[in-house]
C-alpha atoms as a PDB file:
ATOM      1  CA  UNK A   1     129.953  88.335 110.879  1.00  0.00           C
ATOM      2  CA  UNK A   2     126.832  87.030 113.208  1.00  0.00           C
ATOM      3  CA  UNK A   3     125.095  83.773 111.854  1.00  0.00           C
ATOM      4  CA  UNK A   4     121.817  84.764 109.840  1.00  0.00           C
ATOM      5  CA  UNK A   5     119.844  83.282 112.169  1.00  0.00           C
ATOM      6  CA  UNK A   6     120.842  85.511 115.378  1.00  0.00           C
ATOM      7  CA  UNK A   7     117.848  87.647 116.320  1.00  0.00           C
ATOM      8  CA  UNK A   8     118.267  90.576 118.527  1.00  0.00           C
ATOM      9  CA  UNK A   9     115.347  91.198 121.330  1.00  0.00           C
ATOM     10  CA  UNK A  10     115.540  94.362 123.225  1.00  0.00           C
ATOM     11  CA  UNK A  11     113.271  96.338 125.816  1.00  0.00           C
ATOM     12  CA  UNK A  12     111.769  99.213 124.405  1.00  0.00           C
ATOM     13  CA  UNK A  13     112.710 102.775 125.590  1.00  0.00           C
ATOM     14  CA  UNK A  14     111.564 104.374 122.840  1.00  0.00           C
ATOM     15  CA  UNK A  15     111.463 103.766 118.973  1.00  0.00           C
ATOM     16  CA  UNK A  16     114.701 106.039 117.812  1.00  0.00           C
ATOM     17  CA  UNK A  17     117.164 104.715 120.876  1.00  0.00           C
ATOM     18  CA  UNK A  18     115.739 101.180 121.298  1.00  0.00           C
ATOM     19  CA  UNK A  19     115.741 100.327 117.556  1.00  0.00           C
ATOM     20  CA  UNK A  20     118.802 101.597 117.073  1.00  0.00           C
ATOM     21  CA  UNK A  21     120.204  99.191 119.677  1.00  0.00           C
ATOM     22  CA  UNK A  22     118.119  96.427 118.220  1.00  0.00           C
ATOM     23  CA  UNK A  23     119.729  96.850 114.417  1.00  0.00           C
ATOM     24  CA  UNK A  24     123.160  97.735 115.580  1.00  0.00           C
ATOM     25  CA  UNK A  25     123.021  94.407 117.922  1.00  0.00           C
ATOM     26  CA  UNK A  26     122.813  92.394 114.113  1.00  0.00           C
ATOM     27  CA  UNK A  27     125.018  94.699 112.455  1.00  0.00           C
ATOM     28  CA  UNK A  28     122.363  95.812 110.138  1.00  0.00           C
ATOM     29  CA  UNK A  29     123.869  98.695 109.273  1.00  0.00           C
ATOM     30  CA  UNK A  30     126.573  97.038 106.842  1.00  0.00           C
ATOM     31  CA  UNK A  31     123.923  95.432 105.272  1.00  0.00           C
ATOM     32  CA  UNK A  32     122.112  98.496 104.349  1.00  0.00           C
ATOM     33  CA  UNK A  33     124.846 100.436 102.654  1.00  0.00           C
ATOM     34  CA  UNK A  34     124.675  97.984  99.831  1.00  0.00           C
ATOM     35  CA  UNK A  35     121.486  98.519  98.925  1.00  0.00           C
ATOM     36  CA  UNK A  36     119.681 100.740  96.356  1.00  0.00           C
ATOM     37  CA  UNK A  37     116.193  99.935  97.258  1.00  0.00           C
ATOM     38  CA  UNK A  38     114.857  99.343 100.409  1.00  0.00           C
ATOM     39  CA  UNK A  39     110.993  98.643 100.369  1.00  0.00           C
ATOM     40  CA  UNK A  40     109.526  99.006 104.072  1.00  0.00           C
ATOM     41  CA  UNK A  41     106.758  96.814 103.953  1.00  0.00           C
ATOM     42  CA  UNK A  42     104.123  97.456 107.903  1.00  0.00           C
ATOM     43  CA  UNK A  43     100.997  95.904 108.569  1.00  0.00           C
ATOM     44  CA  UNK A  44      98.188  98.079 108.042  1.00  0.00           C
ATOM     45  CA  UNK A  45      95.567  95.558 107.720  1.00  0.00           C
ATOM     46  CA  UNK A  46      92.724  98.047 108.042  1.00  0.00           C
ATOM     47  CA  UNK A  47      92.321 101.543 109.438  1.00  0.00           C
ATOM     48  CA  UNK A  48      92.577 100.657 113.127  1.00  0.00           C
ATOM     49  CA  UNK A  49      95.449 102.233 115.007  1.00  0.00           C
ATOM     50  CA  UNK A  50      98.108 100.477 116.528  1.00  0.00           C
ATOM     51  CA  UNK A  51      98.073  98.307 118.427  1.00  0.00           C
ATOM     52  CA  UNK A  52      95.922  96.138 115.565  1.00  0.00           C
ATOM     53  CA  UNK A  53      98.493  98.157 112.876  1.00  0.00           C
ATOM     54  CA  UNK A  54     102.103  99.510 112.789  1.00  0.00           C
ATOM     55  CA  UNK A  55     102.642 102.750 114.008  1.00  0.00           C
ATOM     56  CA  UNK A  56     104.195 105.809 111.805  1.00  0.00           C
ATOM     57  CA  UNK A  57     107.031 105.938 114.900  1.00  0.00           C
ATOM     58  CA  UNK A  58     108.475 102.820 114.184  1.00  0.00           C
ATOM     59  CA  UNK A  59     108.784 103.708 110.740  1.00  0.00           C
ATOM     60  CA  UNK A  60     109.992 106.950 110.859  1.00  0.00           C
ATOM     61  CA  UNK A  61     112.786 105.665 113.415  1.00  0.00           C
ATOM     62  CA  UNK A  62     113.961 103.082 110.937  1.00  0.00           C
ATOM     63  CA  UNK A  63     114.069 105.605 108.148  1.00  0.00           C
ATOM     64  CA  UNK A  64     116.319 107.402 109.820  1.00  0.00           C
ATOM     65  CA  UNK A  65     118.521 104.832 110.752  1.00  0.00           C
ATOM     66  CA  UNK A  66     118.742 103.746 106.785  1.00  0.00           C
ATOM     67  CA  UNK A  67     119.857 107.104 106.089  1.00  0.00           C
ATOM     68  CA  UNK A  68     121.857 107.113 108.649  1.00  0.00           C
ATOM     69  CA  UNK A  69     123.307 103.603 107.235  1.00  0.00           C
ATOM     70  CA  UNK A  70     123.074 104.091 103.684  1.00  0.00           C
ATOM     71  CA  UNK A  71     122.405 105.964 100.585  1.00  0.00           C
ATOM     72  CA  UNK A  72     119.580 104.107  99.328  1.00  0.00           C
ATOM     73  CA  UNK A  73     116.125 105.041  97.919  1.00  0.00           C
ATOM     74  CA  UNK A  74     113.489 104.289 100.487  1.00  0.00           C
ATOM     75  CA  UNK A  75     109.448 103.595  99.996  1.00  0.00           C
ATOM     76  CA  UNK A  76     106.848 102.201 102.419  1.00  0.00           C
ATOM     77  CA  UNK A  77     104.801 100.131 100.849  1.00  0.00           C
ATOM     78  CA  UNK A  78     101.001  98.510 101.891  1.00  0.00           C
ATOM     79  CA  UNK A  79      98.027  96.458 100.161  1.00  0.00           C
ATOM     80  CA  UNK A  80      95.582  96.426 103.306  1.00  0.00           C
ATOM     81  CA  UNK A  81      93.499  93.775 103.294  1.00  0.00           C
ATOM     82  CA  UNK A  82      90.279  96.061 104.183  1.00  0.00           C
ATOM     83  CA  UNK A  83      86.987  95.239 102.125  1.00  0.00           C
ATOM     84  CA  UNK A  84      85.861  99.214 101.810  1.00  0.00           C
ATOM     85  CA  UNK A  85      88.743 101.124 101.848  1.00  0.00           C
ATOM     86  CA  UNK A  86      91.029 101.354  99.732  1.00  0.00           C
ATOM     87  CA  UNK A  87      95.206 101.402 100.512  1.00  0.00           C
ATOM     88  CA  UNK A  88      95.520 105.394  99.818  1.00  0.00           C
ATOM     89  CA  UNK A  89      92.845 106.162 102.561  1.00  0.00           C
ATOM     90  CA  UNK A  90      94.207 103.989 104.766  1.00  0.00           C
ATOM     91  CA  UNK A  91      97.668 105.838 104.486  1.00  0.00           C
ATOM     92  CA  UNK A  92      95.998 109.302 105.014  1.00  0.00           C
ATOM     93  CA  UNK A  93      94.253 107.765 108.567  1.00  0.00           C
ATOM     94  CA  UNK A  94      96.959 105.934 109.829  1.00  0.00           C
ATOM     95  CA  UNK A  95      99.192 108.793 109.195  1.00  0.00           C
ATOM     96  CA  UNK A  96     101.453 107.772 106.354  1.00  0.00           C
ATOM     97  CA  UNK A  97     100.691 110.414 104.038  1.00  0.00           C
ATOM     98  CA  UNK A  98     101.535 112.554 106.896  1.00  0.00           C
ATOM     99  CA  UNK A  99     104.708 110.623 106.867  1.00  0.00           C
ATOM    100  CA  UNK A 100     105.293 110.479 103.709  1.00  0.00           C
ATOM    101  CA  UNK A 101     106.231 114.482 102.833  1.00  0.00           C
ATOM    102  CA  UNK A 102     107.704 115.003 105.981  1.00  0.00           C
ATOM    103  CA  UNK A 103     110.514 112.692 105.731  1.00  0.00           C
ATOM    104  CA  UNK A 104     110.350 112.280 101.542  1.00  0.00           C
ATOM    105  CA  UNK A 105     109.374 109.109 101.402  1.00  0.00           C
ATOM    106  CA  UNK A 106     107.395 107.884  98.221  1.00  0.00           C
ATOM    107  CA  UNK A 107     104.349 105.372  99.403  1.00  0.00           C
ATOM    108  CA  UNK A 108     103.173 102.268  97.248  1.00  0.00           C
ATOM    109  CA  UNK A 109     100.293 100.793  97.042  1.00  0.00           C
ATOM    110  CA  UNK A 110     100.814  96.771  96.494  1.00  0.00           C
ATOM    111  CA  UNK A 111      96.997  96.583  95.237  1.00  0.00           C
ATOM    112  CA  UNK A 112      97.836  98.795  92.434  1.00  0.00           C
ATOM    113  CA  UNK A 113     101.182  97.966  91.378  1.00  0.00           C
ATOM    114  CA  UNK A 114     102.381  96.047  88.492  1.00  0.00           C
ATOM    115  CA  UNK A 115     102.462  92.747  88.569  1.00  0.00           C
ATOM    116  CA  UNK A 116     105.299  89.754  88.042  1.00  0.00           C
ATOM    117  CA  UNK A 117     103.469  86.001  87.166  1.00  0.00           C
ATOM    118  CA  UNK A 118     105.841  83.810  88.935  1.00  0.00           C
ATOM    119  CA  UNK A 119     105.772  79.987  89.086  1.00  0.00           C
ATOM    120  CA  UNK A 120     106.947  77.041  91.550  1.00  0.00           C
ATOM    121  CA  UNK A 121     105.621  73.288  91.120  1.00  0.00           C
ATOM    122  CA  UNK A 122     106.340  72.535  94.802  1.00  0.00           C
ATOM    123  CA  UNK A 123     104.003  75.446  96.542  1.00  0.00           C
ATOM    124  CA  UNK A 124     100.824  73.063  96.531  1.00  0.00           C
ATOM    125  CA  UNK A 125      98.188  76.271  97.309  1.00  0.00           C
ATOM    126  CA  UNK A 126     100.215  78.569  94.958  1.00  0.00           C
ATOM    127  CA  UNK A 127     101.772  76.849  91.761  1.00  0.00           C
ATOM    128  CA  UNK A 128     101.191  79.889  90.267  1.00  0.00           C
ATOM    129  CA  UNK A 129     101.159  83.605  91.464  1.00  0.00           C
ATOM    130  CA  UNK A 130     100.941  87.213  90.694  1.00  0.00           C
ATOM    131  CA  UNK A 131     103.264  89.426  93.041  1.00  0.00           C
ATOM    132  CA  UNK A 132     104.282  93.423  92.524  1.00  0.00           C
ATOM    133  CA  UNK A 133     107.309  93.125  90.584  1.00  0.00           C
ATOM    134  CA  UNK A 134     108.611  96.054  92.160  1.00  0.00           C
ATOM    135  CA  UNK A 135     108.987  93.802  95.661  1.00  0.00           C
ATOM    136  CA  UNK A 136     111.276  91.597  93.874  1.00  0.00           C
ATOM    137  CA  UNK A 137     113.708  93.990  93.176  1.00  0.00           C
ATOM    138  CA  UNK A 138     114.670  96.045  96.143  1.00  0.00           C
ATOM    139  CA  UNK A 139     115.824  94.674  99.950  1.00  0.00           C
ATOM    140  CA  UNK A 140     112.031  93.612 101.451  1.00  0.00           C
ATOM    141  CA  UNK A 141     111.634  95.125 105.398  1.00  0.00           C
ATOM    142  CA  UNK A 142     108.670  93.463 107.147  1.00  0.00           C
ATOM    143  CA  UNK A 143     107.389  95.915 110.209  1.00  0.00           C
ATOM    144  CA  UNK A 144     104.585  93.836 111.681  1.00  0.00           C
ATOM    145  CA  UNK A 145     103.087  94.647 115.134  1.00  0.00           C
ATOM    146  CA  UNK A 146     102.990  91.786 117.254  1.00  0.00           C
ATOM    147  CA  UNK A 147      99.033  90.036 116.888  1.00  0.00           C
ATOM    148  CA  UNK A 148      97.467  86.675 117.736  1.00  0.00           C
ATOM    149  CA  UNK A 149      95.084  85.941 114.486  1.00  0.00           C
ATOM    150  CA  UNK A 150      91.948  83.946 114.363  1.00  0.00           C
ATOM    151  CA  UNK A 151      93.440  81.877 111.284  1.00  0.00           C
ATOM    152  CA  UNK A 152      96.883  81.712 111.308  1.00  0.00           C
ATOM    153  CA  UNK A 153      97.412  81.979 114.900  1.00  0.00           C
ATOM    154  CA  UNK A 154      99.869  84.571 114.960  1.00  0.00           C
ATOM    155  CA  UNK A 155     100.336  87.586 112.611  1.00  0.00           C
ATOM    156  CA  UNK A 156     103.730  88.310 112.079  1.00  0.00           C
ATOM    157  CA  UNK A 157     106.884  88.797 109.371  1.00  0.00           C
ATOM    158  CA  UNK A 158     105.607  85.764 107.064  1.00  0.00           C
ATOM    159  CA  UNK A 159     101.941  86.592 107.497  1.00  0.00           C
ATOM    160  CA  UNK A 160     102.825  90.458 106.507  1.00  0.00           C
ATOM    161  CA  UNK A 161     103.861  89.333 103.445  1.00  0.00           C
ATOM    162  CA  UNK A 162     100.196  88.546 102.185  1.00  0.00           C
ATOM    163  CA  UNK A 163      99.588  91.995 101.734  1.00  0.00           C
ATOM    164  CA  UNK A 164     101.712  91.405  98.769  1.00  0.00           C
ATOM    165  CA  UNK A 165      99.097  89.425  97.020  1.00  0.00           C
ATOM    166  CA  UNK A 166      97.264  91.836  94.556  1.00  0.00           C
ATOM    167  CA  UNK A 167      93.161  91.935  95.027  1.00  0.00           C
ATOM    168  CA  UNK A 168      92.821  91.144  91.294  1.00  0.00           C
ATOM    169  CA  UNK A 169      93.833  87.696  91.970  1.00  0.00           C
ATOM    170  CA  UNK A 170      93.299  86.773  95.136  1.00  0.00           C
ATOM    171  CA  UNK A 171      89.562  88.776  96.361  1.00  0.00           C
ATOM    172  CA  UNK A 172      88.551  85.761  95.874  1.00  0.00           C
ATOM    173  CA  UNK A 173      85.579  83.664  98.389  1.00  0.00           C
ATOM    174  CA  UNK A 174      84.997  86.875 100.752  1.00  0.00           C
ATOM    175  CA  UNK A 175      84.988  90.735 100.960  1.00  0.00           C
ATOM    176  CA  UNK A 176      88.462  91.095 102.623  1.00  0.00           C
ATOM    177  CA  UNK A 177      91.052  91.911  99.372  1.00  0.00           C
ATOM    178  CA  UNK A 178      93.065  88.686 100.504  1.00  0.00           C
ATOM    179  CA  UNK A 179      90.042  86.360 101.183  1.00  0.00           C
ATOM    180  CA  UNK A 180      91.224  83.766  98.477  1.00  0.00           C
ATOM    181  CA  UNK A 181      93.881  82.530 101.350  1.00  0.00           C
ATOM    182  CA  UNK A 182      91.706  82.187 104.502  1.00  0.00           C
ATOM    183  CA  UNK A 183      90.154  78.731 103.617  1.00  0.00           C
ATOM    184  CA  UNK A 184      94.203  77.851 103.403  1.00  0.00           C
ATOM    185  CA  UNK A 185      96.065  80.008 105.088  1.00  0.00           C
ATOM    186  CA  UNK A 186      98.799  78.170 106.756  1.00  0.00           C
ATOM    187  CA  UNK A 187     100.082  76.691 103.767  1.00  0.00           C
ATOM    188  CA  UNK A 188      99.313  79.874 101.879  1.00  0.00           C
ATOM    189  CA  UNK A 189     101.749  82.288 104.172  1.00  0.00           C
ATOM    190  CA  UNK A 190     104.603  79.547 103.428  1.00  0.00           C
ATOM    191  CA  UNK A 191     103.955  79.317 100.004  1.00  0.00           C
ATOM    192  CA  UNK A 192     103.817  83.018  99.310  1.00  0.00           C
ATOM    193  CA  UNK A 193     107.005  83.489 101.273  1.00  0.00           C
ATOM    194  CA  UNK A 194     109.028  80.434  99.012  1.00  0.00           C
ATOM    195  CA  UNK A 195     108.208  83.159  96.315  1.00  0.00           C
ATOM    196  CA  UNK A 196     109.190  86.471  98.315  1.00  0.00           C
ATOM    197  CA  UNK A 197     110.257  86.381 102.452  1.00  0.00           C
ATOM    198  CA  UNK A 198     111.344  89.212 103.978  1.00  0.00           C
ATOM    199  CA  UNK A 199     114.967  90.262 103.701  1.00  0.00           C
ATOM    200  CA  UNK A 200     114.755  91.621 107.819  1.00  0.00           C
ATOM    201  CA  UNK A 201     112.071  91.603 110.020  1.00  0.00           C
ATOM    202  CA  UNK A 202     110.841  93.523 113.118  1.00  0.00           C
ATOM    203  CA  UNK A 203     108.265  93.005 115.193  1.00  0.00           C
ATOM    204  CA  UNK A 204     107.304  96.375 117.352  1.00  0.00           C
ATOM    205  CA  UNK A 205     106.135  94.335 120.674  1.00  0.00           C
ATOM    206  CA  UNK A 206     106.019  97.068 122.478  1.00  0.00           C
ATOM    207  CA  UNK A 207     102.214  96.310 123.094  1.00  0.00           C
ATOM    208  CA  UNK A 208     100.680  92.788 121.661  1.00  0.00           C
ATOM    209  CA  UNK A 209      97.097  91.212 120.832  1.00  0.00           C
ATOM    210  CA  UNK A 210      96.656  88.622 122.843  1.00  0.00           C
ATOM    211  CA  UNK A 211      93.633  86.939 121.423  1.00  0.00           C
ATOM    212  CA  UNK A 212      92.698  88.607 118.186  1.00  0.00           C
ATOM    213  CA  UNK A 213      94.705  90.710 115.134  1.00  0.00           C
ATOM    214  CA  UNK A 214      91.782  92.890 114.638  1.00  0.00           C
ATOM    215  CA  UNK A 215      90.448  93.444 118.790  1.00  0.00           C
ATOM    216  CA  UNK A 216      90.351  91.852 121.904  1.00  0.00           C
ATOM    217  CA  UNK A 217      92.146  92.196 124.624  1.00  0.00           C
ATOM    218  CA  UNK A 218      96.023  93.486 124.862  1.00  0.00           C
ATOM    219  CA  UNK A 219      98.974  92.054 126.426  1.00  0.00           C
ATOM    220  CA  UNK A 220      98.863  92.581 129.865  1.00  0.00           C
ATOM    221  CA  UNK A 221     101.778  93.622 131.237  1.00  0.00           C
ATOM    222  CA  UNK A 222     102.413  94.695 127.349  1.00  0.00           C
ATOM    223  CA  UNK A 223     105.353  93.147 126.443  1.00  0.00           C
ATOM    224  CA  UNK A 224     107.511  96.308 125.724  1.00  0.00           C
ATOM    225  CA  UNK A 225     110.230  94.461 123.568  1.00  0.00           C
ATOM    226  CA  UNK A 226     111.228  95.374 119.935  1.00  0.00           C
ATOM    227  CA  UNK A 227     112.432  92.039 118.090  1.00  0.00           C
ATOM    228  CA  UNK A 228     114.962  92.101 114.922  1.00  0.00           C
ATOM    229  CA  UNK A 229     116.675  89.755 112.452  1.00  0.00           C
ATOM    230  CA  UNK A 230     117.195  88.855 109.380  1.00  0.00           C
ATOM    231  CA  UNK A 231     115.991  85.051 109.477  1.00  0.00           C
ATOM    232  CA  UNK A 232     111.998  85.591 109.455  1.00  0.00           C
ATOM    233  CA  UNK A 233     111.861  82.200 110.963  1.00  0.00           C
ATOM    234  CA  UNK A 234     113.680  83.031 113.935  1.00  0.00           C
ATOM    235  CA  UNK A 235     112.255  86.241 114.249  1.00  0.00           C
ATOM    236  CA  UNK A 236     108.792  84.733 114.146  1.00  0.00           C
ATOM    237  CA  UNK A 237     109.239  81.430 116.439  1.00  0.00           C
ATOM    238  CA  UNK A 238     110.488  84.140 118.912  1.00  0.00           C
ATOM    239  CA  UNK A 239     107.228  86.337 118.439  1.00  0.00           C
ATOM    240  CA  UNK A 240     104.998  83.410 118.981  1.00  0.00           C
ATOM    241  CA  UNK A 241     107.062  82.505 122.358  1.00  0.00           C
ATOM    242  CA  UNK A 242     106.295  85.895 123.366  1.00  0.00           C
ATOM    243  CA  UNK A 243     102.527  86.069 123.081  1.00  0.00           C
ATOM    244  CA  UNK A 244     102.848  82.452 125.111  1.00  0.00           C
ATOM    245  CA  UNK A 245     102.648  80.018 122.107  1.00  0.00           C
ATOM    246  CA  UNK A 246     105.408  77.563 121.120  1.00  0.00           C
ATOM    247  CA  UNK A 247     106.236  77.575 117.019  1.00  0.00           C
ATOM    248  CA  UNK A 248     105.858  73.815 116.615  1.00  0.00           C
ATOM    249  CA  UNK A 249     101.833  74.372 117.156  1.00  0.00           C
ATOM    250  CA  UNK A 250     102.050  77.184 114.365  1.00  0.00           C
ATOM    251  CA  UNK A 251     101.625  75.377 111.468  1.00  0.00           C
ATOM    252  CA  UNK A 252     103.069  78.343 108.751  1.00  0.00           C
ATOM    253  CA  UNK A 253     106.425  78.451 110.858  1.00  0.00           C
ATOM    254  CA  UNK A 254     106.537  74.354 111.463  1.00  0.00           C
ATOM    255  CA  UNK A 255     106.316  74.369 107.213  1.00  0.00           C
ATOM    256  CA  UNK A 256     109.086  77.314 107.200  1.00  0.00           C
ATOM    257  CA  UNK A 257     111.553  75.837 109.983  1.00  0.00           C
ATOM    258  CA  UNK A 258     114.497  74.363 107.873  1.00  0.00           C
ATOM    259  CA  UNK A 259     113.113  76.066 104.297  1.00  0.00           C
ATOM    260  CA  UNK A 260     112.909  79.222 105.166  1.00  0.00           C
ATOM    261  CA  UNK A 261     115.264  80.241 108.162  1.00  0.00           C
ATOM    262  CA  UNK A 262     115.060  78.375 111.751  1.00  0.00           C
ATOM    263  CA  UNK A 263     113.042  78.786 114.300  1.00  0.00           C
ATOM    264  CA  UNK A 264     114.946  79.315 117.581  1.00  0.00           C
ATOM    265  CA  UNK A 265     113.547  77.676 121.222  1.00  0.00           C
ATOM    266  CA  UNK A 266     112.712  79.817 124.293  1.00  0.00           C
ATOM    267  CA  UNK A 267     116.616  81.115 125.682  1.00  0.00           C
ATOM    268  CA  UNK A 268     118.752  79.794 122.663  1.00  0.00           C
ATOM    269  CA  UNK A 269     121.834  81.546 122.200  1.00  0.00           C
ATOM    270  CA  UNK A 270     120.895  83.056 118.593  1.00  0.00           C
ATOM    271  CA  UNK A 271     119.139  85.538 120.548  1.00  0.00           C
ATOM    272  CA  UNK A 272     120.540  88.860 121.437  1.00  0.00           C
ATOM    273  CA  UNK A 273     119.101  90.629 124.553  1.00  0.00           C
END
């Protein structure tokens, strides 16, 4: 068995072939056929196509590589962050509904759903919080696109899991539906993911925002790599590296490093190419 902490990196063909390769490389597929559940969780922040959000491709590719895997039930599940629409309309622009009744796919919206109270003394932002208590249950996969952010600095696996949070609680101090953690949110993405992480992460990198997660500029030559792994950590210390930024001046993954998973240096042998 590979340490938890090996991350596989690997050049992007396309989604079915190169995704494949990328989840075979950390043996994913044994994982899967355990599983009952499995909760695809992409960043759909707002109704913006990819780049800013994660494509239906990537998606559908991994869906068929958990059935391909295992016998599982399999959702998609999203609560954007947009302050007009609402998660259902952003499924129907983006595609998902689409999605959704071709390949049979049931689609949840986190802003809806009901909710779990959970509590941890040590989470200094987050003592206390309110999650979908269906994402506790089944086997969490966070599909992020890969994004610089104007707060956190990079959007990736640990920052996807704020769509989590449930606008009842935390529309809080803004219009966006998560505005109660941008006066905090370094300390907010580790928090929230000492209560839930992901339980495997990919980052489609086919593309990347270089200076902004909802515009600016692109990656330029795009960076046409498709990142994997089951330590969000790693996966995300490795994301940062490849929009040019080391993890030790990313606060959330400098907090997560040793708590969470590890984050791995530019050419260490946990990664997989």
């Amino acid at each position: 068995m590979i340490p938890k902490n090996t991350i596989s990196v690997v050049d992007f063909i396309d989604y079915s072939k190169s995704l494949e390769v990328c989840l075979d490389q950390i043996e994913t597929g044994s994982v899967f056929r355990r599983r009952k559940l499995i909760i695809i969780k992409p960043n759909l922040v707002n109704a913006s196509p990819f780049p800013i959000t994660t494509p239906t491709a990537i998606v559908a590719s991994l869906i068929d590589y958990i059935r391909k895997n295992s016998k599982a039930r399999v959702v998609i599940a999203e609560g954007c962050g947009d302050a007009c629409l609402d998660t259902g309309e952003i499924f129907s622009r983006l595609g998902y509904t689409r999605l959704s009744k071709e390949m049979n796919v049931e689609l949840i919206d986190l802003n809806k759903s009901s909710l779990v109270r959970l509590h941890n003394p040590e989470c200094s932002v987050l003592p206390e919080i309110y999650l979908p208590r269906q994402t506790m249950k089944g086997f969490l996969i966070s599909v992020p696109v890969l994004k610089r952010h104007s707060l956190a600095q990079v959007t990736l696996s640990m920052k996807n899991m704020l769509g989590l949070a449930p606008p009842s609680h935390y529309q809080q101090g803004g219009s966006w539906k998560k505005s109660f953690f941008h006066g905090q949110m370094h300390r907010s993405i580790f928090d929230l993911n000492l209560y839930r992480k992901p339980d495997l992460s990919i980052i489609d990198a086919t593309v990347g925002m270089a200076e902004y997660h909802l515009g600016g500029r692109t990656c330029e030559p795009p960076i046409n790599k498709l990142v994997a792994g089951f330590d969000p950590v790693a996966v995300d210390s490795t994301g940062a590296h490849l929009l040019g930024l080391h993890w030790k001046e990313i606060p959330h993954i400098c907090m997560a490093h040793g708590v969470l998973g590890h984050a791995l240096e530019p050419g260490s042998t946990d990664v997989l190419i």
